[in-house]
C-alpha atoms as a PDB file:
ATOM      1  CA  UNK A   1     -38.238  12.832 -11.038  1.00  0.00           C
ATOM      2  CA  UNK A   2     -36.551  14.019  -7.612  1.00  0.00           C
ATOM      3  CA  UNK A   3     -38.390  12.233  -4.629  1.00  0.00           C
ATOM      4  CA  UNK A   4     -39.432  14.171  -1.843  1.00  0.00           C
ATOM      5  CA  UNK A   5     -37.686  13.021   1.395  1.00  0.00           C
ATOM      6  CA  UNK A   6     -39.165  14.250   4.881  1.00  0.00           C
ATOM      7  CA  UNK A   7     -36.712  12.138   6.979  1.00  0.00           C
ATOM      8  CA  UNK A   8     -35.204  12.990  10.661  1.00  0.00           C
ATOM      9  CA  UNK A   9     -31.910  14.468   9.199  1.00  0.00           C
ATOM     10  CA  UNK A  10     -34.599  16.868   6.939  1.00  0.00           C
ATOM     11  CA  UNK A  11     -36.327  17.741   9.905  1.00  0.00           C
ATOM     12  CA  UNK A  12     -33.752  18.080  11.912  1.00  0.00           C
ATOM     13  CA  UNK A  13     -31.553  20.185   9.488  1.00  0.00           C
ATOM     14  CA  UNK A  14     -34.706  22.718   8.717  1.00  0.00           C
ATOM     15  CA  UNK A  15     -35.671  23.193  12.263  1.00  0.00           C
ATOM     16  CA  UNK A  16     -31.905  24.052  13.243  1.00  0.00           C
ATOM     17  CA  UNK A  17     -32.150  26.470  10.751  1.00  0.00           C
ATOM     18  CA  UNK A  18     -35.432  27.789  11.804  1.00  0.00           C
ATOM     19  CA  UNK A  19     -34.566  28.204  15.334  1.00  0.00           C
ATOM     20  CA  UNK A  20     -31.287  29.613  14.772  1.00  0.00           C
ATOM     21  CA  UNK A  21     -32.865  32.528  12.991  1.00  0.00           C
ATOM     22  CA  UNK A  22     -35.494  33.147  16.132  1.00  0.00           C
ATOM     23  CA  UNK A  23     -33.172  32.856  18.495  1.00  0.00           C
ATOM     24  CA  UNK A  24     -29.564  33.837  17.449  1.00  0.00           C
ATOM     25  CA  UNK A  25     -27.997  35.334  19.413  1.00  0.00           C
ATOM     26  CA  UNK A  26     -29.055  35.690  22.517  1.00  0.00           C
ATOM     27  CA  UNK A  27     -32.372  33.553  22.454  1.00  0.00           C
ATOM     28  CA  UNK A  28     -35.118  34.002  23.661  1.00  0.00           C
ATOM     29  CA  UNK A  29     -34.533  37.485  26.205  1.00  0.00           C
ATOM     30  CA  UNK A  30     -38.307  37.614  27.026  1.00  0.00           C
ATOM     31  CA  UNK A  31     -39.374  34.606  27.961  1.00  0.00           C
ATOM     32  CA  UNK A  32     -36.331  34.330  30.366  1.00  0.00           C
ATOM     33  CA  UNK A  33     -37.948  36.699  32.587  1.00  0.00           C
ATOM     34  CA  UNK A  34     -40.011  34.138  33.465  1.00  0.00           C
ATOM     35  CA  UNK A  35     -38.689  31.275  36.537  1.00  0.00           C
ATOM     36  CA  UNK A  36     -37.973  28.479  34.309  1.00  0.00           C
ATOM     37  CA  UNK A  37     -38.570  25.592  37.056  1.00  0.00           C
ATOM     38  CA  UNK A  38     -42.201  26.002  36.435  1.00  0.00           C
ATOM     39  CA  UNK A  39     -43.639  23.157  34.276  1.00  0.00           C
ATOM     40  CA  UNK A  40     -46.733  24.020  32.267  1.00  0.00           C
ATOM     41  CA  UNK A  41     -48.947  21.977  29.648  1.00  0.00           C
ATOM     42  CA  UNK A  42     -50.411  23.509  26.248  1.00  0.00           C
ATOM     43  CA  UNK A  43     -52.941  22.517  24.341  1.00  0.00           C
ATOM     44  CA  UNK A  44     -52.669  22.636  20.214  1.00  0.00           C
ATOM     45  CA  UNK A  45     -55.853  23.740  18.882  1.00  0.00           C
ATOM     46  CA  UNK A  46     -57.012  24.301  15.473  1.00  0.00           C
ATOM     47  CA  UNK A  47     -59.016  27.414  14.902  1.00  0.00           C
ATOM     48  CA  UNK A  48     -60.511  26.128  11.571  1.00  0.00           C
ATOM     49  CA  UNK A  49     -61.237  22.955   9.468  1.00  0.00           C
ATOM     50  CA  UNK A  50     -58.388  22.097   7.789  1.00  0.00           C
ATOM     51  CA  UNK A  51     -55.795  19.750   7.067  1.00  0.00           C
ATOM     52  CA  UNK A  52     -53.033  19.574   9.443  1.00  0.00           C
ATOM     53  CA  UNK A  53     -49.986  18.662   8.833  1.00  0.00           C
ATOM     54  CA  UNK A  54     -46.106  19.776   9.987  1.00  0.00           C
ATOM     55  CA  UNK A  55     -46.547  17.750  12.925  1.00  0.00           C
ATOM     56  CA  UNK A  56     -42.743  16.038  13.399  1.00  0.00           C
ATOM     57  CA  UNK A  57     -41.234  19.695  12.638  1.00  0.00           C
ATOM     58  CA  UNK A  58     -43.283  21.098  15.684  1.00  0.00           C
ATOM     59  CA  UNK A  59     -42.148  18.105  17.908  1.00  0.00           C
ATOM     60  CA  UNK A  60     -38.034  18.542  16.844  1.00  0.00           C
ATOM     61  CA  UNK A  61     -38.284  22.047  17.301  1.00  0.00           C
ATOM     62  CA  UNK A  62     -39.354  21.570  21.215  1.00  0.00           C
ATOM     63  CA  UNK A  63     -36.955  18.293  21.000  1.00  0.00           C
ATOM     64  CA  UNK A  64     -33.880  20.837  20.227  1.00  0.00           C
ATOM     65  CA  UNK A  65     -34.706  22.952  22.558  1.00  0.00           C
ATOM     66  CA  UNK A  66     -35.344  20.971  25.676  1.00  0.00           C
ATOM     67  CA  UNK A  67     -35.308  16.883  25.453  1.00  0.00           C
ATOM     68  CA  UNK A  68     -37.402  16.848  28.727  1.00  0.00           C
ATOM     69  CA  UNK A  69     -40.845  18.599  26.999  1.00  0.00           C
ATOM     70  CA  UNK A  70     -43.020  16.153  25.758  1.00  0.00           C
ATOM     71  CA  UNK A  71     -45.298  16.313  22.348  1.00  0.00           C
ATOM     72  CA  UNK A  72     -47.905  14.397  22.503  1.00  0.00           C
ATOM     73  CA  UNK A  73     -49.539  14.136  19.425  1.00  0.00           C
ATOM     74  CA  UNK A  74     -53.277  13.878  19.354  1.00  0.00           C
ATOM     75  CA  UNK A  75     -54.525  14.008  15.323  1.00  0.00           C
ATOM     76  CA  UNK A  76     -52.499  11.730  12.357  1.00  0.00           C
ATOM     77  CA  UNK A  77     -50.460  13.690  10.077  1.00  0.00           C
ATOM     78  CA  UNK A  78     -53.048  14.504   7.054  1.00  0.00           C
ATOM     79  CA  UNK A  79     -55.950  14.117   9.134  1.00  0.00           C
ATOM     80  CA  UNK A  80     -58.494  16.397   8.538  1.00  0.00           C
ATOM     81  CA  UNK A  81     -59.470  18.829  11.803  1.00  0.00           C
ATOM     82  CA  UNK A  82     -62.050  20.410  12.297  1.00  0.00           C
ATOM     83  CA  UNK A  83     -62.427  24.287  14.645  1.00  0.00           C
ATOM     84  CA  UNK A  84     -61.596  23.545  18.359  1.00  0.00           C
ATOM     85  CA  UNK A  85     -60.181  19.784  17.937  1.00  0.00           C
ATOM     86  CA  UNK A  86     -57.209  19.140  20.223  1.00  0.00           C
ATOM     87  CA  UNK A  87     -53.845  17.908  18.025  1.00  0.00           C
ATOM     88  CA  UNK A  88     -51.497  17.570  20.177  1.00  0.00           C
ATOM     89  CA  UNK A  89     -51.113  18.133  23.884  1.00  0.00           C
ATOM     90  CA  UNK A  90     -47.360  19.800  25.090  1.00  0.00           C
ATOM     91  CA  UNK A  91     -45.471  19.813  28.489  1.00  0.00           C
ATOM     92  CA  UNK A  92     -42.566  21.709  30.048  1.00  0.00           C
ATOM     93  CA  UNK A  93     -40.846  24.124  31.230  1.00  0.00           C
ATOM     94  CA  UNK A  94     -42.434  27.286  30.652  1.00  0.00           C
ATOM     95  CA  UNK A  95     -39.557  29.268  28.973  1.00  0.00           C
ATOM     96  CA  UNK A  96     -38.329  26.410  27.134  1.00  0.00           C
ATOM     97  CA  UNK A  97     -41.837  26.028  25.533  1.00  0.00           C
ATOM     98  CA  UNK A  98     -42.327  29.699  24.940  1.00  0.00           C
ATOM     99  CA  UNK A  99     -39.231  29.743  23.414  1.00  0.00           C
ATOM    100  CA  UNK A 100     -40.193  27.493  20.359  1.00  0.00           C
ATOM    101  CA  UNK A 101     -43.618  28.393  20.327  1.00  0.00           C
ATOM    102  CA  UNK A 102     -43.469  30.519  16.632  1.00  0.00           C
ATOM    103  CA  UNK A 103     -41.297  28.402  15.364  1.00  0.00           C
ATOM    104  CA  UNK A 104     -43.514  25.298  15.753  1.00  0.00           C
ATOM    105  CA  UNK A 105     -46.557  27.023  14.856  1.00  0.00           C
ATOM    106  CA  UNK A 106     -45.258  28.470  12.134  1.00  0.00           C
ATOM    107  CA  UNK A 107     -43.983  24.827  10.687  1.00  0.00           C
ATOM    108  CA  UNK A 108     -47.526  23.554  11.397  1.00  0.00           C
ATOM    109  CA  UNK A 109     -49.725  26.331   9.989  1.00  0.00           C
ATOM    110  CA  UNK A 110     -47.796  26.606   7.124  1.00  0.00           C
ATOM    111  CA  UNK A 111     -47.611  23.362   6.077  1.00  0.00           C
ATOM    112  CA  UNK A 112     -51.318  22.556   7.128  1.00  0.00           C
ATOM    113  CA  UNK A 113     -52.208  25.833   4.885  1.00  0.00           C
ATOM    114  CA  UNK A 114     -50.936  24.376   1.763  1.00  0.00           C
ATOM    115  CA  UNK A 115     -52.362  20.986   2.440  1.00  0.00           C
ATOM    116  CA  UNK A 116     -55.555  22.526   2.893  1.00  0.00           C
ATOM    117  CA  UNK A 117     -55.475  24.247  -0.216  1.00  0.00           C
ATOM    118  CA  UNK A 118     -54.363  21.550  -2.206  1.00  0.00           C
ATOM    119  CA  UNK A 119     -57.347  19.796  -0.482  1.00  0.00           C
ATOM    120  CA  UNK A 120     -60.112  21.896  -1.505  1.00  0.00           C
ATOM    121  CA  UNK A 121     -59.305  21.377  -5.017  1.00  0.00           C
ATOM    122  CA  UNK A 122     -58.625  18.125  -4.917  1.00  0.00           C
ATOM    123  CA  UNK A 123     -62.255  17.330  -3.725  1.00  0.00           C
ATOM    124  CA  UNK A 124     -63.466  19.439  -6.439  1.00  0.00           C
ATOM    125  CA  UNK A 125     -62.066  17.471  -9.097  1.00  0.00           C
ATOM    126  CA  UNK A 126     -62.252  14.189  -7.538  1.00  0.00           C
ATOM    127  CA  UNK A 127     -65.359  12.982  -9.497  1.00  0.00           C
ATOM    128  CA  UNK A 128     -63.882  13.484 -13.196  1.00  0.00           C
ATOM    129  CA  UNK A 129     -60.888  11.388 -11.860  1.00  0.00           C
ATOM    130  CA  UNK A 130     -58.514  14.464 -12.054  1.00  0.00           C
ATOM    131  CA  UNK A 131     -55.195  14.982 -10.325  1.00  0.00           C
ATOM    132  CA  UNK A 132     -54.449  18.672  -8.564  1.00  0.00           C
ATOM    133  CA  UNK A 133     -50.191  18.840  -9.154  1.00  0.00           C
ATOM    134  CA  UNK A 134     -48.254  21.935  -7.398  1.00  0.00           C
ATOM    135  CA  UNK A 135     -45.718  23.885  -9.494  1.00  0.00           C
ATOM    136  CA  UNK A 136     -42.068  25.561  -9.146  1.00  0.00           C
ATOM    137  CA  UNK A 137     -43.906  28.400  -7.765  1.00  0.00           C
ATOM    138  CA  UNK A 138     -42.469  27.789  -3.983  1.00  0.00           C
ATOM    139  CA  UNK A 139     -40.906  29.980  -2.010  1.00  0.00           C
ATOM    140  CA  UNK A 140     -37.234  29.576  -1.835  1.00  0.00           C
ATOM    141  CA  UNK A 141     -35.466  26.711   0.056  1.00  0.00           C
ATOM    142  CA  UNK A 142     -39.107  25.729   0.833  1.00  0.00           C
ATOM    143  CA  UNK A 143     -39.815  23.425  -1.890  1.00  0.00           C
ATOM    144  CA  UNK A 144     -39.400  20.207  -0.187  1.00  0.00           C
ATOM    145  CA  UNK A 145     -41.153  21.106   2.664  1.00  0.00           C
ATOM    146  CA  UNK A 146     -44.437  22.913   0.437  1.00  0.00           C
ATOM    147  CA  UNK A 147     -44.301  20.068  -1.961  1.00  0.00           C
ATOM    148  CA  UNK A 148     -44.672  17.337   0.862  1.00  0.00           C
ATOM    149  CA  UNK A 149     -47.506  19.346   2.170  1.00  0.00           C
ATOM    150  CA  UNK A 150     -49.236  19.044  -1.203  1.00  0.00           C
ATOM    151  CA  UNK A 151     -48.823  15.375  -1.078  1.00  0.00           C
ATOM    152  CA  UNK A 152     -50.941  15.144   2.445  1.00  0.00           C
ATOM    153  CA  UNK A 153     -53.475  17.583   0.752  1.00  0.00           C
ATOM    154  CA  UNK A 154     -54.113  14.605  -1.598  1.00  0.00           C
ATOM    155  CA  UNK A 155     -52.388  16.725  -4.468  1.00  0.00           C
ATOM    156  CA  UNK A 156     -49.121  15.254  -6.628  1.00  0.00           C
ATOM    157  CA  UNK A 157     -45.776  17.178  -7.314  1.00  0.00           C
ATOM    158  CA  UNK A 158     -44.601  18.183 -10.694  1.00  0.00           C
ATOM    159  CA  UNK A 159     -41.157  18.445 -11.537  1.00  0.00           C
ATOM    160  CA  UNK A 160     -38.931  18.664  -8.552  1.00  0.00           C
ATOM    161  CA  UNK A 161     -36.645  21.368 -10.411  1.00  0.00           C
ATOM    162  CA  UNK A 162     -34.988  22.123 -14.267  1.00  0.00           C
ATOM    163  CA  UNK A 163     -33.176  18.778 -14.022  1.00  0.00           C
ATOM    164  CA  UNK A 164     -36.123  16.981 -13.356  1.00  0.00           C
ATOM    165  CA  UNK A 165     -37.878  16.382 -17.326  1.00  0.00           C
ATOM    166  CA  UNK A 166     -37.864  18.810 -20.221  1.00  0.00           C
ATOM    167  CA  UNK A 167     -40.831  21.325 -19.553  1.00  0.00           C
ATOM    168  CA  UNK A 168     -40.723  23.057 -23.232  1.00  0.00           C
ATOM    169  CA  UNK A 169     -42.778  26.407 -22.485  1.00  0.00           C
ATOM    170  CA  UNK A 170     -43.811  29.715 -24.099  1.00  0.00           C
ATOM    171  CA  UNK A 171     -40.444  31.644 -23.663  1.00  0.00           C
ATOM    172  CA  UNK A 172     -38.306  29.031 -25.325  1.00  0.00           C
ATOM    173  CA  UNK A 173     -40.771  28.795 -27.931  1.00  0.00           C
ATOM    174  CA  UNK A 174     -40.554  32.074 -28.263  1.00  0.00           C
ATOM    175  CA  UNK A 175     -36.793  31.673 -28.776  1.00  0.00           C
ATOM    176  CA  UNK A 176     -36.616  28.872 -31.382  1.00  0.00           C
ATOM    177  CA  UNK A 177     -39.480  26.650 -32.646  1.00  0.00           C
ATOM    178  CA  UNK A 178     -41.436  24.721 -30.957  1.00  0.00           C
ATOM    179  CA  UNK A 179     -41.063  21.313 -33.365  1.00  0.00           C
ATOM    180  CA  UNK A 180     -37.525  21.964 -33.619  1.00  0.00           C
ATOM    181  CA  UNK A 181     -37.426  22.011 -29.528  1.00  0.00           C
ATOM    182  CA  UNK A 182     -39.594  18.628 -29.658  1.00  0.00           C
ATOM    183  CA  UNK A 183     -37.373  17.065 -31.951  1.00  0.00           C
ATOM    184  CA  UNK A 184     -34.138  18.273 -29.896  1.00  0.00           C
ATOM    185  CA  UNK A 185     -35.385  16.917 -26.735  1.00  0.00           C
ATOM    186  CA  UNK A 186     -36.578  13.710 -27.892  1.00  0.00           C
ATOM    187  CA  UNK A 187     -32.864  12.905 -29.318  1.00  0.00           C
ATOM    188  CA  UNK A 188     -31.658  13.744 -25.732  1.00  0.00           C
ATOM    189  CA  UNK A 189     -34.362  12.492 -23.672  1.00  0.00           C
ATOM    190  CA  UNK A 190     -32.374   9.544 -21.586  1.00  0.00           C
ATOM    191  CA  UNK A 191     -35.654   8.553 -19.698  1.00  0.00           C
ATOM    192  CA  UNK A 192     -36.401  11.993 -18.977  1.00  0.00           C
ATOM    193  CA  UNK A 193     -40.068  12.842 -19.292  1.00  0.00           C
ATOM    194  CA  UNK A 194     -41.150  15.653 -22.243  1.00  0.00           C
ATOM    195  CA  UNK A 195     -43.784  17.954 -21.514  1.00  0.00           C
ATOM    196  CA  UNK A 196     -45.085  20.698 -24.404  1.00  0.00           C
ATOM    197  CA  UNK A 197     -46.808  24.165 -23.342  1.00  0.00           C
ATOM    198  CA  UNK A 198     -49.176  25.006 -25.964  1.00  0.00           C
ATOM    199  CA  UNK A 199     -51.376  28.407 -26.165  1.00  0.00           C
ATOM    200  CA  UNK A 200     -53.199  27.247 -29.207  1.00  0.00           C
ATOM    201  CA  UNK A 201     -54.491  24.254 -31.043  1.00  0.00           C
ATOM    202  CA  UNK A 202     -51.840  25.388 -34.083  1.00  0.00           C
ATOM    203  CA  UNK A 203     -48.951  24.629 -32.287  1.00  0.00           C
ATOM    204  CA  UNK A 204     -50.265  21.396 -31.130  1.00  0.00           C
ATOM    205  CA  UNK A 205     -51.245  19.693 -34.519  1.00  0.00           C
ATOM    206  CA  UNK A 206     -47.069  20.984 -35.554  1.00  0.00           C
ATOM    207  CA  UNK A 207     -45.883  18.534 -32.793  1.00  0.00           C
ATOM    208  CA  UNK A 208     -49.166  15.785 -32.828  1.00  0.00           C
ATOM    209  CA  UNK A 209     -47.947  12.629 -33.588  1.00  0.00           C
ATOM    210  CA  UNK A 210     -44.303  13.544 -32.072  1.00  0.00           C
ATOM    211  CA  UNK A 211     -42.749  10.851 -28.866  1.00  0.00           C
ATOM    212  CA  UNK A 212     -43.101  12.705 -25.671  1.00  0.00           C
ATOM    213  CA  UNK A 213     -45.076  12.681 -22.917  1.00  0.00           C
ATOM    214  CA  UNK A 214     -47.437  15.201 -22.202  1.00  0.00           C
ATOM    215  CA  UNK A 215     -49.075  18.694 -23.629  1.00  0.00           C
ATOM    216  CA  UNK A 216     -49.799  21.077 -21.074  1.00  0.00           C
ATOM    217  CA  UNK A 217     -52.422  23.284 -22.123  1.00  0.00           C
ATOM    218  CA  UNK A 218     -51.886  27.044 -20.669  1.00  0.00           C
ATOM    219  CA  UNK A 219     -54.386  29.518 -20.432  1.00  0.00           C
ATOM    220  CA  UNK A 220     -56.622  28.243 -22.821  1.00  0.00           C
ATOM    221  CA  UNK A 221     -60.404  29.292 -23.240  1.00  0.00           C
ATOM    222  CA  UNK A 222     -62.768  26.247 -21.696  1.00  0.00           C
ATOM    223  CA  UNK A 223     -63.886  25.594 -25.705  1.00  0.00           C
ATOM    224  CA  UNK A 224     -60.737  24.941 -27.133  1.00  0.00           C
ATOM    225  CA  UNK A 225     -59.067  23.454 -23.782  1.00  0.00           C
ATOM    226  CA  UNK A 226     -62.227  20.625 -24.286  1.00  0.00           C
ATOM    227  CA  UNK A 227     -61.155  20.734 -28.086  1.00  0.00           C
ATOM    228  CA  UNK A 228     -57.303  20.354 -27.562  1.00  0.00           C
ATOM    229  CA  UNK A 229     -57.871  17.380 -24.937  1.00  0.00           C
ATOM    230  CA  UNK A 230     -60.203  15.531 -27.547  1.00  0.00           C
ATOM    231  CA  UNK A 231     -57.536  15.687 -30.225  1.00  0.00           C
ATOM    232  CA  UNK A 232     -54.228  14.584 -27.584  1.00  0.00           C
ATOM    233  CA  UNK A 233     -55.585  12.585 -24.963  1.00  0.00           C
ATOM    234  CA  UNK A 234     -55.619   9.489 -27.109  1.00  0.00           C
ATOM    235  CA  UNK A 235     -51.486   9.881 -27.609  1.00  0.00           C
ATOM    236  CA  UNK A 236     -50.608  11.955 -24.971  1.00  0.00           C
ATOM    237  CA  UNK A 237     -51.096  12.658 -21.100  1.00  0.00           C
ATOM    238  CA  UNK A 238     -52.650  16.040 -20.837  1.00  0.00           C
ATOM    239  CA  UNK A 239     -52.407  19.100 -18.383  1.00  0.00           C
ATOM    240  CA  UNK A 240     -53.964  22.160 -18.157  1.00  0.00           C
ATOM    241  CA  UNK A 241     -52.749  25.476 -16.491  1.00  0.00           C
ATOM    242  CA  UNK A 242     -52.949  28.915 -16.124  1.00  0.00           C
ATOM    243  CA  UNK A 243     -55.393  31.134 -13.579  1.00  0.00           C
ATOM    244  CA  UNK A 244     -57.284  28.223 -12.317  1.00  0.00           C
ATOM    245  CA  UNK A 245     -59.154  28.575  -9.187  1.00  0.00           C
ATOM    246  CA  UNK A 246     -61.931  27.314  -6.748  1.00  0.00           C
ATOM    247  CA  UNK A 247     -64.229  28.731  -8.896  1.00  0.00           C
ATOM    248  CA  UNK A 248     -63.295  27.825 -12.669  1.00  0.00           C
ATOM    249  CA  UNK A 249     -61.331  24.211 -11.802  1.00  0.00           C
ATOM    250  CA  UNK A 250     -64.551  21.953 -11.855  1.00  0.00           C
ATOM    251  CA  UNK A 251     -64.863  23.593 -15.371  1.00  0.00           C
ATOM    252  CA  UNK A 252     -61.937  22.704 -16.485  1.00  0.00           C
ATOM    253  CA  UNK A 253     -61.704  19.572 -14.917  1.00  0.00           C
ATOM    254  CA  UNK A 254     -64.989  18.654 -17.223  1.00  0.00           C
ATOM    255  CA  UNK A 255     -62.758  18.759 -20.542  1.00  0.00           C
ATOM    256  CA  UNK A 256     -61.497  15.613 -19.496  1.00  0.00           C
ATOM    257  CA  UNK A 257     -58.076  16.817 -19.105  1.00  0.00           C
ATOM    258  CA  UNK A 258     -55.741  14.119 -17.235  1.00  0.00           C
ATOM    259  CA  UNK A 259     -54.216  16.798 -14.756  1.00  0.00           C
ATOM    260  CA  UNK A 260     -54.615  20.282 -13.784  1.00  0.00           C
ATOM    261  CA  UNK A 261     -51.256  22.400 -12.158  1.00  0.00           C
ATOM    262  CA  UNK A 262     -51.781  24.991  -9.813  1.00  0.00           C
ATOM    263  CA  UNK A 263     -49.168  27.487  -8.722  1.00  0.00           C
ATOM    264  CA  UNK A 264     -51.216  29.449  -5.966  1.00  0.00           C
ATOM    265  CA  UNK A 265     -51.554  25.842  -3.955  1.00  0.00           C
ATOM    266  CA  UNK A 266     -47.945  26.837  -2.798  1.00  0.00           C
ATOM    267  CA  UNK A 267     -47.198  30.602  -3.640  1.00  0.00           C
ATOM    268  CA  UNK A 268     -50.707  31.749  -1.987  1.00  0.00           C
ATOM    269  CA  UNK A 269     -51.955  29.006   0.986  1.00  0.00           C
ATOM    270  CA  UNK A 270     -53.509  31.186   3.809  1.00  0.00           C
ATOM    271  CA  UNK A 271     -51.824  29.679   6.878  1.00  0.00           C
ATOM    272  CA  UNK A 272     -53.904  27.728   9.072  1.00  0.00           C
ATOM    273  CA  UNK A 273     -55.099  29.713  12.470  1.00  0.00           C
ATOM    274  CA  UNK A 274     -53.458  27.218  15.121  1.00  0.00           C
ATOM    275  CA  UNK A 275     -53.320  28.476  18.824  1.00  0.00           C
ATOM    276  CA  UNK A 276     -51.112  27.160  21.806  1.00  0.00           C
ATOM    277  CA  UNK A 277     -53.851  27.353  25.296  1.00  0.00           C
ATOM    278  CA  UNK A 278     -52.553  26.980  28.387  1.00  0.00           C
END
């Protein structure tokens, strides 16, 4: 599977990015109103418990603009926060700061939003000694970046992309057979992981017995999810999927599946409220 790689160059590449589309072309024409020779320091404030997180893309963005401001972080990456704590402390030249303000919030209450999510079910499952795994549903070019923030939520990440492992689902099921498709990818495999989406306990006693990895059991009713997971788990790793929430996962988690994917962990985090107080 594709690791995910927050290094400098990352950060540095993504926050170039970021700031070129706040400031291009002519930067920041507000905040140069203001005398820039006066020197001001911020506090970073969390607004809400949460998980924070997005803390290194906050510091490069200042870092690009103006070497000279300093970050100075005050909470550990994946720390939890709770309303009012202090994360990190910022000083500088006024304009210079305002001018990467959004972007660095935006980095941070982003990120800290899907850890956060990823968090709450991840404590929710915890006990049955279940794992909480993101999905492809990112938002474009943000996949590293959302994916890493599940990771400090105390989630894990599924498939990086298609190349990743065969993930044999409902719509090429639909298009062939499903032991056919087993059989296919098995002869191709080359230590790439199989996965089967099943939507009923017929298609998984065609394949049962079959050498892949894992069934991933979508939309399926609590009864027969429990059912399914008694009849695989012995031969295969198993997954379950498909509208799971804060209020059904503990459910599901029960059934003694191995793993449970979640697309709105990514697709639907709430940012975090973060504020910048002078």
């Amino acid at each position: 599977m594709a690791q995910i790689k927050i290094n400098k160059n990352f950060i540095n590449n993504v926050v170039k990015l970021a700031l070129n589309e706040d400031l291009y072309p002519s930067g920041d024409i507000t905040s140069s109103l203001i005398k820039n020779n006066k020197v001001i320091k911020l506090k970073l404030i969390s607004n809400q418990k949460a998980i924070i997180g997005g803390l290194k893309f906050a510091k490069q963005t200042f870092r690009l603009i103006d070497k000279k401001i300093k970050f100075m972080i005050r909470k550990k990456e994946g720390s939890s926060v709770k309303k009012n704590d202090l994360i990190a402390i910022i000083e500088g030249k006024v304009q210079n700061i305002l001018a990467g303000e959004r972007v660095a919030l935006n980095f941070i209450s982003h990120i800290s939003g899907v850890a956060t999510k990823t968090n709450q079910f991840v404590k929710l499952v915890k006990e049955k000694k279940c794992k909480i795994c993101c999905t492809r549903k990112t938002i474009p070019n943000m996949r590293v970046i959302q994916k890493y923030a599940v990771k400090l939520g105390g989630g894990i990440n599924h498939r990086f992309n298609l190349s990743d492992e065969y993930l044999i689902k409902d719509n090429h099921i639909s298009s062939s057979d499903i032991k056919t498709l087993v059989h296919s990818a098995i002869k191709k495999q080359k230590g790439k992981k199989i996965t089967v989406e099943i939507d009923n306990l017929n298609q998984l006693k065609k394949i049962l017995g079959l050498k892949f990895s894992t069934v991933l059991f979508d939309n399926m009713s609590i009864k027969k999810l429990k059912t399914g997971v008694q009849i695989a788990k012995k031969i295969y790793e198993t997954e379950a999927s498909g509208n799971i929430n804060l209020k059904n996962v503990k459910k599901v988690a029960s059934t003694g599946v191995n793993r449970i994917s979640i697309g709105s962990i990514t697709h639907s985090a709430s940012a975090v409220d973060i504020k910048l107080e002078i």
